[in-house]
Protein backbone atom coordinates (compact mmCIF):
# COMPACT_ATOMS: atom_id res chain seq x y z
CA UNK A 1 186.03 198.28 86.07
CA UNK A 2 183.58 199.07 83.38
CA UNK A 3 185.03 196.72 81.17
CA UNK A 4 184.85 194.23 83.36
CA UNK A 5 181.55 194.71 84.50
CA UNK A 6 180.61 194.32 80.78
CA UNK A 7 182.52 191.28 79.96
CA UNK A 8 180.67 189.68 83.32
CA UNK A 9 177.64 190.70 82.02
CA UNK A 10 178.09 189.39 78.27
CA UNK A 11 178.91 185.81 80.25
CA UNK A 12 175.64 185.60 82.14
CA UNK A 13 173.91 186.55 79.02
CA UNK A 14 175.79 183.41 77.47
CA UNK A 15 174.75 180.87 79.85
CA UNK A 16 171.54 182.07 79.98
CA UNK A 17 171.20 181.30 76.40
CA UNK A 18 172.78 178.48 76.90
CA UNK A 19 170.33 177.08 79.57
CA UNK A 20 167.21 178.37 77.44
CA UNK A 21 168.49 176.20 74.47
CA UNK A 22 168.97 173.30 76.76
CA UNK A 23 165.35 174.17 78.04
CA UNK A 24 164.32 173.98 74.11
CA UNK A 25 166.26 171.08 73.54
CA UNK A 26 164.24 168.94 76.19
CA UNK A 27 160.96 170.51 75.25
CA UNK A 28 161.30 169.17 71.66
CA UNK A 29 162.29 166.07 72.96
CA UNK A 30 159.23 165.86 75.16
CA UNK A 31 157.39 166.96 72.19
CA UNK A 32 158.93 164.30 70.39
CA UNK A 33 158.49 161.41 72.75
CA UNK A 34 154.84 162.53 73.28
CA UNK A 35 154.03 162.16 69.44
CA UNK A 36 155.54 158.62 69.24
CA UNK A 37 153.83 157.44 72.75
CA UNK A 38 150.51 158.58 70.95
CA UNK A 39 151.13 156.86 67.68
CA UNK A 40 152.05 153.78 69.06
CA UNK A 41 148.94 153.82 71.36
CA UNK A 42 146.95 154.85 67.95
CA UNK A 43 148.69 151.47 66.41
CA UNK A 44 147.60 149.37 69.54
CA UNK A 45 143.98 150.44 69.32
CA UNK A 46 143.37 149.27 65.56
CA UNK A 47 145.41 146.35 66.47
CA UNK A 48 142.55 145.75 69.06
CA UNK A 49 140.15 146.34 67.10
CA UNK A 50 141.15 144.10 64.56
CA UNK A 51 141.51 141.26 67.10
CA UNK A 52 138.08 142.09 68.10
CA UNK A 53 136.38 141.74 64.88
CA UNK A 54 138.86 138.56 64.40
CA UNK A 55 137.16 137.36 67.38
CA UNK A 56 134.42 138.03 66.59
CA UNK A 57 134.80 136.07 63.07
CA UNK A 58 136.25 132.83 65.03
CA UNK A 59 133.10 133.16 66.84
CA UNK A 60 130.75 132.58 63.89
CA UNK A 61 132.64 129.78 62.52
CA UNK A 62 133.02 128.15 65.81
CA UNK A 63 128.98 128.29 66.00
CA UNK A 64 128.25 127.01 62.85
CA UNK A 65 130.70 124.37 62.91
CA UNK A 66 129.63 122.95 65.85
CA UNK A 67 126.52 123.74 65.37
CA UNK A 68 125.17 125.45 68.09
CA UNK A 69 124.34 129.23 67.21
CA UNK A 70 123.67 131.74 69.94
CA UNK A 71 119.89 132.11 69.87
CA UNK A 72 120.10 135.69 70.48
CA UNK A 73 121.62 136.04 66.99
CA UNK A 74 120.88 135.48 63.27
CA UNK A 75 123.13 133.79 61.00
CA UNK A 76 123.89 133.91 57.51
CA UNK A 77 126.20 132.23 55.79
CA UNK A 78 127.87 133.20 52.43
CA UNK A 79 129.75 130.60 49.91
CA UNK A 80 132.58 131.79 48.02
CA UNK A 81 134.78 130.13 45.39
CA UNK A 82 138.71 129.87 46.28
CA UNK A 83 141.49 129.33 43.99
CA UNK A 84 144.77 127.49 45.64
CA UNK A 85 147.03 125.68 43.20
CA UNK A 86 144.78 124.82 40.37
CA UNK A 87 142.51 123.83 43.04
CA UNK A 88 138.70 125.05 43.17
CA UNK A 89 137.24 124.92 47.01
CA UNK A 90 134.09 125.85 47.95
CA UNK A 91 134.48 128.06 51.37
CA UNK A 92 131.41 128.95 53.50
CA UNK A 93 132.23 133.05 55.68
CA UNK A 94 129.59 132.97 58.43
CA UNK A 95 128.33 136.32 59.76
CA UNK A 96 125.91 137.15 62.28
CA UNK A 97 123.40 140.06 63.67
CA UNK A 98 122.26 140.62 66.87
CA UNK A 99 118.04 140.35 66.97
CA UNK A 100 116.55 140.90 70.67
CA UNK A 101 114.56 142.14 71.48
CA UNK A 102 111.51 142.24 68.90
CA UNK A 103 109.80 145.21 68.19
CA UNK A 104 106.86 143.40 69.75
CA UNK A 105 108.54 142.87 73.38
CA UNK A 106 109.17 145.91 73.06
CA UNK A 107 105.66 147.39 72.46
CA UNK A 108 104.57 144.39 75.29
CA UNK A 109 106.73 145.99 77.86
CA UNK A 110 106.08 149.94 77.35
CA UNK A 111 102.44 148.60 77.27
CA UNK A 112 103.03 147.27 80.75
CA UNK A 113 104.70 149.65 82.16
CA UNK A 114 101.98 151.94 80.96
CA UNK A 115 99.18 149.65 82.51
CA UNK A 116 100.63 149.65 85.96
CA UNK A 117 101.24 153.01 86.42
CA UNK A 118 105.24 152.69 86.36
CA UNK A 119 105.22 155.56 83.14
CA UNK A 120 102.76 158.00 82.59
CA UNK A 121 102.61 159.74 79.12
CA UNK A 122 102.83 163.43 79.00
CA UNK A 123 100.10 165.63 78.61
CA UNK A 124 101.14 167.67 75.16
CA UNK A 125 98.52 170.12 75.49
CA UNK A 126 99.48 171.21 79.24
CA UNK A 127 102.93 171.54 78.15
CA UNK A 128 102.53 173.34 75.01
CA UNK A 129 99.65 176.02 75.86
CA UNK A 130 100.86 176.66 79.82
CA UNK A 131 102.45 179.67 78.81
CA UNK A 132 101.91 180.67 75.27
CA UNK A 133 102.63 184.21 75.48
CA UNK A 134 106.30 183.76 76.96
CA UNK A 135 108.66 185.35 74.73
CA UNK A 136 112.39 183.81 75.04
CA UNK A 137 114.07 185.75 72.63
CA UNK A 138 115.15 188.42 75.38
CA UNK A 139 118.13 186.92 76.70
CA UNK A 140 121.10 184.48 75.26
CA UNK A 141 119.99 180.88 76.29
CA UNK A 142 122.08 177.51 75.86
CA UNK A 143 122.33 176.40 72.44
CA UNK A 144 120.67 179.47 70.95
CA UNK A 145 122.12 178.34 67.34
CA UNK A 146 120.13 175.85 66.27
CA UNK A 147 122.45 174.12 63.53
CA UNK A 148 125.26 173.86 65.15
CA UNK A 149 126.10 171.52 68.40
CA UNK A 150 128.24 173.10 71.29
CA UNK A 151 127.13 176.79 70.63
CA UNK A 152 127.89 177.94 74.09
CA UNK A 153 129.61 174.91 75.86
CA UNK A 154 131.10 177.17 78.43
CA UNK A 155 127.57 177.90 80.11
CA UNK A 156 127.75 174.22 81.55
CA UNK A 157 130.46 175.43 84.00
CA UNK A 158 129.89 178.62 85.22
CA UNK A 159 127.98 179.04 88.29
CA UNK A 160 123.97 179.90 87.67
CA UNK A 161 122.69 183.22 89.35
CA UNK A 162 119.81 183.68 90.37
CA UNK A 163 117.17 185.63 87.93
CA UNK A 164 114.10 188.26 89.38
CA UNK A 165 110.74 188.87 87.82
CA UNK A 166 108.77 187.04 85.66
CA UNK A 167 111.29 185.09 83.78
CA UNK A 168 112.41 183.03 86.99
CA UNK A 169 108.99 182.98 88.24
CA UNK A 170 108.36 180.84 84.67
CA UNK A 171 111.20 179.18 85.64
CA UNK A 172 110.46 178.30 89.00
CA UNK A 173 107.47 176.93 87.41
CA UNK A 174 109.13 174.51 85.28
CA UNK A 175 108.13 175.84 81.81
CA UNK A 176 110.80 178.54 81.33
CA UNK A 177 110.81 177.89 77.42
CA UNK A 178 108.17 178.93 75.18
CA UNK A 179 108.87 176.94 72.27
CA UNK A 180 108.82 177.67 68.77
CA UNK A 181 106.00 180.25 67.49
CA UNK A 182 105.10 177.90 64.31
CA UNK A 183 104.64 174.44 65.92
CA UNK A 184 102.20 176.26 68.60
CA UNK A 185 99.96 176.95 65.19
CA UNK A 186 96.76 174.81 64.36
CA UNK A 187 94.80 174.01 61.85
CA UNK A 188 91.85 174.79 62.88
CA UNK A 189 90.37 173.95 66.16
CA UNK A 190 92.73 170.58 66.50
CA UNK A 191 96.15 170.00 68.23
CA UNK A 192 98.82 172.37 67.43
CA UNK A 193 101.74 171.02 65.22
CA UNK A 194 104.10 170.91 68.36
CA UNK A 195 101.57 168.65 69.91
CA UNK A 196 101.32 166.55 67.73
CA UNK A 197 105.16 166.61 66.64
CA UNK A 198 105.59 165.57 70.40
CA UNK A 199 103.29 162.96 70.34
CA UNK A 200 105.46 161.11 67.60
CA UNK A 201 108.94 161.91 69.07
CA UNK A 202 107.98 160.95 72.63
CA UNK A 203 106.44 157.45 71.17
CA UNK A 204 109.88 156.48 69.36
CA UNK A 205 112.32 158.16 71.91
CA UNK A 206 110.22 155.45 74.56
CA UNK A 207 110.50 152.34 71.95
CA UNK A 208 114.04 153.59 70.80
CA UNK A 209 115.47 153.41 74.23
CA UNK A 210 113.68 150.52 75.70
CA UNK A 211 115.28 148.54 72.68
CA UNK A 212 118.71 149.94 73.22
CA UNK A 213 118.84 149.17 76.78
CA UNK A 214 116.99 146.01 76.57
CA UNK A 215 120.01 144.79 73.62
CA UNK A 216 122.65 146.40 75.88
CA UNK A 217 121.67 144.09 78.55
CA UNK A 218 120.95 140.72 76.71
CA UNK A 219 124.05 141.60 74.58
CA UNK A 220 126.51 141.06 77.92
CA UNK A 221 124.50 138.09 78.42
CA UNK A 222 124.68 136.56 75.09
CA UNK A 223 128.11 136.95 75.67
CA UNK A 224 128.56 134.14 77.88
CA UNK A 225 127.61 131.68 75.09
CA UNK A 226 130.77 129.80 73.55
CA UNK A 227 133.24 130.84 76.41
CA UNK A 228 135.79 127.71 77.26
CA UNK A 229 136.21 126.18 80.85
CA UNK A 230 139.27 124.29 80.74
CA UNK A 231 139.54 123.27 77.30
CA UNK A 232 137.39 121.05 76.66
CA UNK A 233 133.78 122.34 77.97
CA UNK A 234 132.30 125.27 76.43
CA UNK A 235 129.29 127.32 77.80
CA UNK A 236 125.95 126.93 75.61
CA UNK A 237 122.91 129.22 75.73
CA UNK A 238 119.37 128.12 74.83
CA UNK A 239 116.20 129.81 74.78
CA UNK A 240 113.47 128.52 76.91
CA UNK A 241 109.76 129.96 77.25
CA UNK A 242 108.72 131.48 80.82
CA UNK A 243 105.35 131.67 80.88
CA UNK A 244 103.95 133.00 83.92
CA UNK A 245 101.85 129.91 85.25
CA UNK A 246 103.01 126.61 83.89
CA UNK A 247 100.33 124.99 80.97
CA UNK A 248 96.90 123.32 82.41
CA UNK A 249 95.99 120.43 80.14
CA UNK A 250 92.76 120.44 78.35
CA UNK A 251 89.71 119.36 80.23
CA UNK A 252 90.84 119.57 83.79
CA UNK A 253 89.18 123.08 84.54
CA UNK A 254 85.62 124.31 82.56
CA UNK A 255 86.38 126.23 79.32
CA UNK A 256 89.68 125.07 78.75
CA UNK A 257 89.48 123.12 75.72
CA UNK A 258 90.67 126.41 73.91
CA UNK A 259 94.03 125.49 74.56
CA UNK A 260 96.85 124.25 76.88
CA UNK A 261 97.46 127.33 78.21
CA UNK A 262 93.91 128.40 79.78
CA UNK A 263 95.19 129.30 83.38
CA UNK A 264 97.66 131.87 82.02
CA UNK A 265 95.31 133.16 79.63
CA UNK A 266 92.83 133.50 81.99
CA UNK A 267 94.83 135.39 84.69
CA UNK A 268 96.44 137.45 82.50
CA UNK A 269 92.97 138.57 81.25
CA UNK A 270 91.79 139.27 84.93
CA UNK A 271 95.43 141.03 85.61
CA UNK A 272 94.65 143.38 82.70
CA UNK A 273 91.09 143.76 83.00
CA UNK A 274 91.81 144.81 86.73
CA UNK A 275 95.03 147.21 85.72
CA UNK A 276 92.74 149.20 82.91
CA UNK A 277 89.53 149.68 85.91
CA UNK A 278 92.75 151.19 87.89
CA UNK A 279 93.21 153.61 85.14
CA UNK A 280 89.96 154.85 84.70
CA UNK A 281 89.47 155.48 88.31
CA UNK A 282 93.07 157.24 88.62
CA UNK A 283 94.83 155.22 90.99
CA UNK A 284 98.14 154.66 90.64
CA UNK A 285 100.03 151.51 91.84
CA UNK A 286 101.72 150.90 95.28
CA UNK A 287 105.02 150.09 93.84
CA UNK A 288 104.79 153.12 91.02
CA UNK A 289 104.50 155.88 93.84
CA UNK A 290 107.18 154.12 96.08
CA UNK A 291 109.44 154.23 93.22
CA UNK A 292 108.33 157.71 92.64
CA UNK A 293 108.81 159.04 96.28
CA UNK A 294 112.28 157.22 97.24
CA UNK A 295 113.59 158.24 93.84
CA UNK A 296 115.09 161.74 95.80
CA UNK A 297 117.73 162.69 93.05
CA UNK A 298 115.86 162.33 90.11
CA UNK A 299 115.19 166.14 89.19
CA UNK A 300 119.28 166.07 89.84
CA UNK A 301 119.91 163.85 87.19
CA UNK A 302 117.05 165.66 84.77
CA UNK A 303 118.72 169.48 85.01
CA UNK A 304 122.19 167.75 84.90
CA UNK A 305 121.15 165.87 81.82
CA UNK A 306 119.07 168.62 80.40
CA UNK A 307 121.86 171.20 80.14
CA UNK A 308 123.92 168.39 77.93
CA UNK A 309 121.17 168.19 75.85
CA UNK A 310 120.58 171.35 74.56
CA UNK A 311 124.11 172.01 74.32
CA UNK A 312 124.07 168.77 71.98
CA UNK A 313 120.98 169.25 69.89
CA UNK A 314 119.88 173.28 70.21
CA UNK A 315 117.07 171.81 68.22
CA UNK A 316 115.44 170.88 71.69
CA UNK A 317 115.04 174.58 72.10
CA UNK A 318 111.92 174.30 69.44
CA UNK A 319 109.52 172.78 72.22
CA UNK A 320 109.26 174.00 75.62
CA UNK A 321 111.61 173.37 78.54
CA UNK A 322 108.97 172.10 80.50
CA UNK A 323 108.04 169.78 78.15
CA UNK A 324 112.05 168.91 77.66
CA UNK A 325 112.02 167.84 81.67
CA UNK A 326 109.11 166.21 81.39
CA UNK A 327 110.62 163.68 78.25
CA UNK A 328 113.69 163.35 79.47
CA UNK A 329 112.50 162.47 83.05
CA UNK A 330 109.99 160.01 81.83
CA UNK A 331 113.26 158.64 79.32
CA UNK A 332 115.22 158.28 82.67
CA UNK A 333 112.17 156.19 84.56
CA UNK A 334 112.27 154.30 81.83
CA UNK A 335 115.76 153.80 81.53
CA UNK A 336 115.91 152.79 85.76
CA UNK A 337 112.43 150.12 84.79
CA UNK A 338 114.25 148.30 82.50
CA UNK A 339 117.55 147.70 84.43
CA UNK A 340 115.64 146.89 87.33
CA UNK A 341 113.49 144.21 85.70
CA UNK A 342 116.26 143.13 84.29
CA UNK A 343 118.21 142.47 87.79
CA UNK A 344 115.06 141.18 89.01
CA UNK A 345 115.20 138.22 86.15
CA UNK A 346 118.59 137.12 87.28
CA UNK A 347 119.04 134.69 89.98
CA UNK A 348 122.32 132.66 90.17
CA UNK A 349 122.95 129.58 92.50
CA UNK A 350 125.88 128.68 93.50
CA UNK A 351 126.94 126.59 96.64
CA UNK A 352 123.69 126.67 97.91
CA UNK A 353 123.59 130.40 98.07
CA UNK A 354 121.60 132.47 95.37
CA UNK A 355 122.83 135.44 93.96
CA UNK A 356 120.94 138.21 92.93
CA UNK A 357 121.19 142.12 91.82
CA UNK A 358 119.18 144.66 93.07
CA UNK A 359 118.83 148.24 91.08
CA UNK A 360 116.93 150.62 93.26
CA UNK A 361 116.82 154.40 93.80
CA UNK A 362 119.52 156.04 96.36
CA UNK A 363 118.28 156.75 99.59
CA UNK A 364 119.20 159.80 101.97
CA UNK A 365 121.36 157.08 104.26
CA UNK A 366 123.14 155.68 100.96
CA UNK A 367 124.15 158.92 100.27
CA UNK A 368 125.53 160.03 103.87
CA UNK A 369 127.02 156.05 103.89
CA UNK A 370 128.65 156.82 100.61
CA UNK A 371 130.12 160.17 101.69
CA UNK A 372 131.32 159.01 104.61
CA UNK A 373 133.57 155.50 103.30
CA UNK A 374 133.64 156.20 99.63
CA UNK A 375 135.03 159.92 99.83
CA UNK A 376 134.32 162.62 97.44
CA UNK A 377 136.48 160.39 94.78
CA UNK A 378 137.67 161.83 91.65
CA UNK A 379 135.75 163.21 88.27
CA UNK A 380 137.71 163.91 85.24
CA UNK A 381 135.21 165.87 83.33
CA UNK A 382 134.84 168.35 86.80
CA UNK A 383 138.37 168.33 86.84
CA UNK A 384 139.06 169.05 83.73
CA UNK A 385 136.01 170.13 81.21
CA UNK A 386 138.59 171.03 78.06
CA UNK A 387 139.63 167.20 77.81
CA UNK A 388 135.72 166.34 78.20
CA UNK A 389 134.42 168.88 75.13
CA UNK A 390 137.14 167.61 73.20
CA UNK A 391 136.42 164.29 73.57
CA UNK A 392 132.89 164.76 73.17
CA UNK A 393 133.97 166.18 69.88
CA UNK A 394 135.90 163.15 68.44
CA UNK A 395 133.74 160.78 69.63
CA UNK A 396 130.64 162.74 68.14
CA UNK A 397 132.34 162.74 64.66
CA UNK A 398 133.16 159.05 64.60
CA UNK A 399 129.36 158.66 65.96
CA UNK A 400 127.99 160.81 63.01
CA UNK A 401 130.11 158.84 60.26
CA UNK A 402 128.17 155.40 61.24
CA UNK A 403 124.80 157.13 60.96
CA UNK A 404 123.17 156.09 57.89
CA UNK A 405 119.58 157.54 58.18
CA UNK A 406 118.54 160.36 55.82
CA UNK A 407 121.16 160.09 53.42
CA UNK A 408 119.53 161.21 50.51
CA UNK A 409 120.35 164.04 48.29
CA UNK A 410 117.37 165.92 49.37
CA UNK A 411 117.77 164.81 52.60
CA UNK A 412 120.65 166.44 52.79
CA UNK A 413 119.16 169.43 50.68
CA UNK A 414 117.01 170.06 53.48
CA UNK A 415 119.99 169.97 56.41
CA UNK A 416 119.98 166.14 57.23
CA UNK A 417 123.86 166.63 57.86
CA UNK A 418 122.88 169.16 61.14
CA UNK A 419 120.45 166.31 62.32
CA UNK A 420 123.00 163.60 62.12
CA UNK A 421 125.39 165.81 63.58
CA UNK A 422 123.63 167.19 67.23
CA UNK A 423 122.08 163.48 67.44
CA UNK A 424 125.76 162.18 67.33
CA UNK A 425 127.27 164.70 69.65
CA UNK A 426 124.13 164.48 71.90
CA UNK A 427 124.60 160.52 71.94
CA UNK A 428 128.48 161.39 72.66
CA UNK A 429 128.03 163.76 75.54
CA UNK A 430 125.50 161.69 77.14
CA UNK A 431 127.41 158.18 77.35
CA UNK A 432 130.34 159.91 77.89
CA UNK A 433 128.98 162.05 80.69
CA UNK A 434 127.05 159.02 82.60
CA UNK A 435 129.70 156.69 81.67
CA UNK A 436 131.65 159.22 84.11
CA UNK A 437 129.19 159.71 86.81
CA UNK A 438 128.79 156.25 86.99
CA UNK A 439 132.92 155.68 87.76
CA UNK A 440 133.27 158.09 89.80
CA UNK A 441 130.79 157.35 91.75
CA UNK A 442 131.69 154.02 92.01
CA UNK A 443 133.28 151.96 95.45
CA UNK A 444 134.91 148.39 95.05
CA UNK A 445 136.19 147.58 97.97
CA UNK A 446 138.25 144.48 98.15
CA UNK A 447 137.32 143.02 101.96
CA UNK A 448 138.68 145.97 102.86
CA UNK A 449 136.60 146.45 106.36
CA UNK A 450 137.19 142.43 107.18
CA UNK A 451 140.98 142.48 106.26
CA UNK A 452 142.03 146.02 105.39
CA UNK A 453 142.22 145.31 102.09
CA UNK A 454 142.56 148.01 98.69
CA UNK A 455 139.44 150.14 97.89
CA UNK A 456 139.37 150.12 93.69
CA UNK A 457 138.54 153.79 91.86
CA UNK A 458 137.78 154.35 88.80
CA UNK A 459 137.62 156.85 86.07
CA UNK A 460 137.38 158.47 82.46
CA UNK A 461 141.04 159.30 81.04
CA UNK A 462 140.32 161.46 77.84
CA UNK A 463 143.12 160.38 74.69
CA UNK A 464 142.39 163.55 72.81
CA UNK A 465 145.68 164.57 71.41
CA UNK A 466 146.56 164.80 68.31
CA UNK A 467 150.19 164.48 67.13
């Protein structure tokens, strides 16, 4: 019996290894079939981005041969000298750059904006001398390592308690960060260096996003310009002034033999003559504090956004927090000004019906409407925040190899490398991150309530793998 017993036992211990090296075999395959799924979709994305810059090539030459360039662009052309069976041909390669909008629509607009009340600029000094004495070395804070991005990632997703004594009552107030001790110094009885540091940063972060939002936008519409219909039409853009009151000719009203144009000079005189005496006296337009009250989740999207960013760039952690909130909330009014404005400018007709697009701030009833036929849909990056860092990771690297700003040797002496680096991974994080909220949040219905049709999701799928 004992033999027995033993033999039995010396069996099950064979097909058990049996099994486990069956269980290894398919793993490797797995393992195997993964690695050559990934390559190939590696292959198919250089593949697309070669057509891409192909088309984009085609493009050019299309435009100069027929001669119609997209006014949004500049074009240069390049001759080159080609050999082909003792044969010498002269062969023109076309490229083109992008060039809207001009630095000054850009300063026109902020100045606008400014003028009605739509963007207020911070006040430095209340930011920076609030609290001077707060000390915010006494506990671990995100991104407490100022050179390097991602210090303490993990923070982002674990659940905030809630802090006693004075350090929450400084953060209740919206200043819970000090700032750095040396840019709160002065030279004598002027600004302090942070002041004045912020002054600079928070006039180029304003022109720096208004352009890149403002070419984002034009960009998809430039985009129309050279697409076929049928074969043989193609769609042309042209560039037209819009001045706000058509031209009055010369002579027809007193004083106007200045120019063509004396009605809209004259208006838009009065228009900001009247918007400046609004200023002085402190008044602040209808439309700014309508935008300003209905805007309900805007301190949502500031401490969602703020956390990314100093995660991205610990550098932040230099200037206050309050004075953090108070850019990066001013950044996102700006942001929302120029997408609206921009749906505001775009009218389409078509079968005597106009179409337009409306960008506004969610209401209360949006939200409960949304809840109720949209669903709490799906978010990747909730879902699964190891796939999100690690794409934020890749894509930050790629974004830091096409920076090209402060490239010198003693540039990079001084740590020009760490700049590059937590402005790519903030850059990164942020798309990435809004890119997200913006698909997930997102219901297409097709006629679904008129004929039951599909609802359409969408979402970020993170290709991080490496094999």
């Amino acid at each position: 019996l004992f033999r027995r017993g033993r033999s039995v036992a010396n069996e099950s211990e064979k097909e058990l290894s049996e099994e486990e090296l069956a269980r290894i075999r398919r793993q490797r395959e797995e393992e195997d079939d993964r690695k050559r799924r990934h390559a190939r979709v590696t292959e198919i994305d250089n593949l697309i981005q070669q057509g891409q810059a192909r088309l984009h090539e085609l493009s050019c030459e299309k435009d100069a041969l027929q001669k119609r360039p997209n006014p949004l662009y500049n074009y240069t052309a390049t001759e080159e000298l080609k050999e082909e069976e003792d044969d010498v041909m002269n062969t023109h390669t076309h490229t083109r750059t992008f060039n809207f909008p001009e630095d000054d629509l850009v300063d026109d607009y902020l100045n606008e904006l400014f003028a009605h009340g739509r963007l207020t600029k911070l006040n430095h000094t209340f930011l920076w001398r609030n609290d001077p004495g707060f000390d915010d070395d006494d506990e671990e804070e995100i991104g407490d390592d100022l050179l390097t991005p991602s210090a303490d990632v993990r923070k982002l997703y674990e659940e905030k308690k809630p802090r006693r004594g004075k350090r929450s009552e400084q953060h209740r107030n919206g200043n819970g960060g000090g700032g750095s001790w040396l840019l709160r110094q002065s030279l004598g009885r002027k600004a302090t260096l942070g002041e004045k540091i912020g002054e600079t940063v928070e006039t180029a972060a304003y022109k720096a996003v208004s352009h890149a939002v403002m070419s984002s936008l034009a960009r998809a519409l430039s985009s129309l310009h050279g697409i076929n219909i049928m074969t043989h039409s193609d769609i042309r853009i042209f560039v037209e002034n819009s001045p706000d009151l058509p031209p009055v000719g010369k002579d027809v009203l007193p004083g106007s033999r200045t120019g063509s144009d004396y009605a809209q000079q004259a208006i838009i005189g009065a228009m900001k003559h009247g918007s400046k005496k609004k200023k002085k006296k402190g008044h602040k337009s209808k439309s700014s504090m309508l935008s300003q009250d209905t805007f309900i989740q805007r301190d949502a999207v500031v401490e969602t956004l703020i956390s990314h960013c100093q995660i991205s760039a610990p550098l932040l952690k230099l200037f206050p927090l309050g004075w953090q909130r108070a850019l990066l909330g001013n950044i996102i009014t700006l942001i929302a000004a120029v997408v609206s404005d921009f749906c505001d400018g775009i009218q389409l007709q078509i079968l005597g019906h106009a179409l337009s697009f409306s960008f506004k701030p969610i209401t209360e009833s949006d939200m409960i409407r949304h809840i109720g036929m949209a669903g709490g849909g799906f978010n990747h990056r909730r879902a699964r925040p190891e796939q999100f860092e690690a794409a934020v990771r890749q894509t930050a690297q790629d974004v830091s190899d096409s920076l090209n700003f402060m490239d010198r040797w003693h540039e990079r002496a001084l740590g020009s490398g760490h700049l590059r680096a937590q402005i790519a991974n903030l850059i990164a994080r942020i798309v990435l991150t809004l890119a997200d909220e913006v698909l997930s949040g997102a219901r297409m219905d097709l006629w679904s309530s008129q004929a039951g049709g599909p609802r359409l999701v969408a979402g970020l799928e993170y290709r991080t793998s490496r094999p």
